[in-house]
Structures are given as C-alpha cells and as structure tokens.
Protein backbone atom coordinates (compact mmCIF):
# COMPACT_ATOMS: atom_id res chain seq x y z
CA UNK A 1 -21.86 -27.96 -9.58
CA UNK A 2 -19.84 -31.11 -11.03
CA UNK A 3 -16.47 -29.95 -9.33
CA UNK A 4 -18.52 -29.23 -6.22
CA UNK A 5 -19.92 -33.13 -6.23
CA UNK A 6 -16.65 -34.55 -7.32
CA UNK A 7 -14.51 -33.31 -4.26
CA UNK A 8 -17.48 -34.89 -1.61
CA UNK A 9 -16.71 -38.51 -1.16
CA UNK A 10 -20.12 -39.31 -0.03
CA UNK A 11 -21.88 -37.85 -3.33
CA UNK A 12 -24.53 -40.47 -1.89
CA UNK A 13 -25.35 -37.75 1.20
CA UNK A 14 -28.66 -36.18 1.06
CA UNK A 15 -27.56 -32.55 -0.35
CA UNK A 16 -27.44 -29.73 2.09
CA UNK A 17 -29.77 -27.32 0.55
CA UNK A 18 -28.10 -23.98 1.88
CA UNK A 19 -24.58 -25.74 0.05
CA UNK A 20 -26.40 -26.30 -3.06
CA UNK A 21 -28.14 -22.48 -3.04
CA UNK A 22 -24.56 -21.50 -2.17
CA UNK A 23 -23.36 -22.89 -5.03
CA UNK A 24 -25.89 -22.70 -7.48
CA UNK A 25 -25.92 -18.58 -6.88
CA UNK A 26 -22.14 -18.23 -7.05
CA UNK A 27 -20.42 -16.68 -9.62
CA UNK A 28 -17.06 -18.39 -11.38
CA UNK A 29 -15.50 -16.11 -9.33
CA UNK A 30 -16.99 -17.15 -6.12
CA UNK A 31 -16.73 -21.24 -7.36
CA UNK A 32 -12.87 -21.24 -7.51
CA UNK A 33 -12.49 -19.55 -4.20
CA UNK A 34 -14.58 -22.51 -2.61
CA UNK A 35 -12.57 -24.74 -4.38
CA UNK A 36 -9.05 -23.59 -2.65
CA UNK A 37 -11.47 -23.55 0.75
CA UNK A 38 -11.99 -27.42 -0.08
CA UNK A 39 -8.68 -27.81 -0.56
CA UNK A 40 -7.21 -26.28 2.75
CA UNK A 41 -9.70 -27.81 4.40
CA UNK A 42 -8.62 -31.40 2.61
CA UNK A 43 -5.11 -30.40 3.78
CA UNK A 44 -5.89 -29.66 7.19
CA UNK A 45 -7.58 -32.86 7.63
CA UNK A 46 -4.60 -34.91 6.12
CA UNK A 47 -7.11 -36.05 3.05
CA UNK A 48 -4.52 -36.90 0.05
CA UNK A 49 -7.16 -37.93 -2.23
CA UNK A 50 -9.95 -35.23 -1.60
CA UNK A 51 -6.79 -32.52 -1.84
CA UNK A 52 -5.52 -34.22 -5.14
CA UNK A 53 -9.56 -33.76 -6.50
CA UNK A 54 -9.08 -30.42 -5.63
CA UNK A 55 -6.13 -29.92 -7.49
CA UNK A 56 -7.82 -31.97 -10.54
CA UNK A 57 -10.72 -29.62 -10.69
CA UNK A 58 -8.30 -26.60 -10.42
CA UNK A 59 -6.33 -27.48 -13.41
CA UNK A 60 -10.04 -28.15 -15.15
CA UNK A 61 -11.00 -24.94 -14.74
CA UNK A 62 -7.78 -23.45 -16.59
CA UNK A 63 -8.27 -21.19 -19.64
CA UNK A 64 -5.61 -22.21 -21.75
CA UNK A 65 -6.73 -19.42 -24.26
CA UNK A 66 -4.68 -16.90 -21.89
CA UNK A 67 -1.83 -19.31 -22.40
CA UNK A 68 0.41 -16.72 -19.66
CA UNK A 69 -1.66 -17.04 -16.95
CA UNK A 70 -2.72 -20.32 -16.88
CA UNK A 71 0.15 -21.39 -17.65
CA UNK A 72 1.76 -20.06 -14.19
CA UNK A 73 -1.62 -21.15 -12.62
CA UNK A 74 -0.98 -25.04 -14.07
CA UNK A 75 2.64 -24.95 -13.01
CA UNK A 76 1.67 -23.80 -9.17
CA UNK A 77 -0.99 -26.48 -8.88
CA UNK A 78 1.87 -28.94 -10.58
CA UNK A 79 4.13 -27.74 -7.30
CA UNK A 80 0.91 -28.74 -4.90
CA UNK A 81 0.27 -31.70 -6.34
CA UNK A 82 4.05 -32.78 -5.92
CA UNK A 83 3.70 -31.88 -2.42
CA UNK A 84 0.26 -33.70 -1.98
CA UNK A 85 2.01 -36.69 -3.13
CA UNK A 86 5.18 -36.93 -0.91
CA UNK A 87 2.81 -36.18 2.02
CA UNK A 88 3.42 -32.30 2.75
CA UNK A 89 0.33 -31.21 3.24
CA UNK A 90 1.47 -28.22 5.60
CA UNK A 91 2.72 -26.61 2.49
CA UNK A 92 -0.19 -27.58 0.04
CA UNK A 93 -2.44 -25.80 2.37
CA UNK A 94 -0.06 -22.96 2.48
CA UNK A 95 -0.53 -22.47 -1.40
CA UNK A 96 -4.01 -22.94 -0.87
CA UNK A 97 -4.55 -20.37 1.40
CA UNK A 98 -2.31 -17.69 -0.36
CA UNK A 99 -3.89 -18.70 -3.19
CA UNK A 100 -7.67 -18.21 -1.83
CA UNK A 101 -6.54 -14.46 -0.52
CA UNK A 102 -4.64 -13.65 -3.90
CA UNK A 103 -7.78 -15.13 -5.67
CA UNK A 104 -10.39 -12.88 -3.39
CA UNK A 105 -8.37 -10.13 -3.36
CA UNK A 106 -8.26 -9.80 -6.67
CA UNK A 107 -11.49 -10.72 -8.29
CA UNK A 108 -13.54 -9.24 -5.24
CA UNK A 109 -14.95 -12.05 -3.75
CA UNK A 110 -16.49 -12.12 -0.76
C-alpha cells in the first residue's frame, strides 16, 4: 500500500475505494504488475518524477537474497532510470511494458 501512495502526487485525494480494494486484495504478484502499469502510464504522460518513483519502488521491492535475479532486475531499472533522466521516455515505457507482459506472463497475473 506504501508504494501505491508514494507514486500518487496528490496522496491528499480522498482514496478511491475500488483502488484501495484493488490493492489491498492483490497479491505481490499482482502489486508489481501495477507498479510497471504506473510507470507506462507516468511515461506516456511525460511525468519524470512520478516515472522515477516508479523506478524507486521497483528497486525496493528487489530480493537481494536471489542475488542473480535481482541483480539483472536492478541493472534493467538502472538502464530506465538513465533514460528517465535524459528525457526518453518512449523507451522507459518500452521497458515498462515488456516488462509488465514478461512479469504477467510469467507469474500468472491477470
């Protein structure tokens, strides 16, 4: 719920309770795939500092104790963050989007 709130700039909005149910009902699974939908949706809408959030709360969510993985995880969100920050967002969303079906396709969420 914390990574939810932190990529909303207006925390201060009355919460939407279907978004919150949503949320609060999700498995880890089903968090992290919202999480790259916040962040094409950040992309598409040119938002450098929601999309950087997203990235944030990405690399926060990394299980270092499967060192492999998130390792190659860290080092793609590294490459979108570089590209967040010279302005590409065509290709941040790109990662974000092959990331999302990769993600869904692969832990069967829905």
């Amino acid at each position: 719920m914390y990574a939810a709130a932190t990529l909303d700039k207006k925390v201060h909005r009355k919460p939407n309770p279907y978004l919150t149910q949503k949320v609060m009902s999700a498995s880890p699974q089903q968090l992290i795939s919202y999480v790259y939908d916040a962040g094409v949706s950040a992309c598409a809408q040119e938002d450098r500092d929601r999309a950087l959030r997203v990235v944030q709360v990405l690399i926060n969510s990394l299980n270092f104790d499967y060192k492999e993985i998130s390792t190659s995880f860290y080092n793609i969100y590294r490459y979108i963050n570089n590209s967040l920050s010279t302005g590409d967002f065509a290709e941040a969303k790109k990662y974000f989007e092959d990331l999302k079906t990769i993600w869904s396709e692969n832990m069967n969420v829905v």
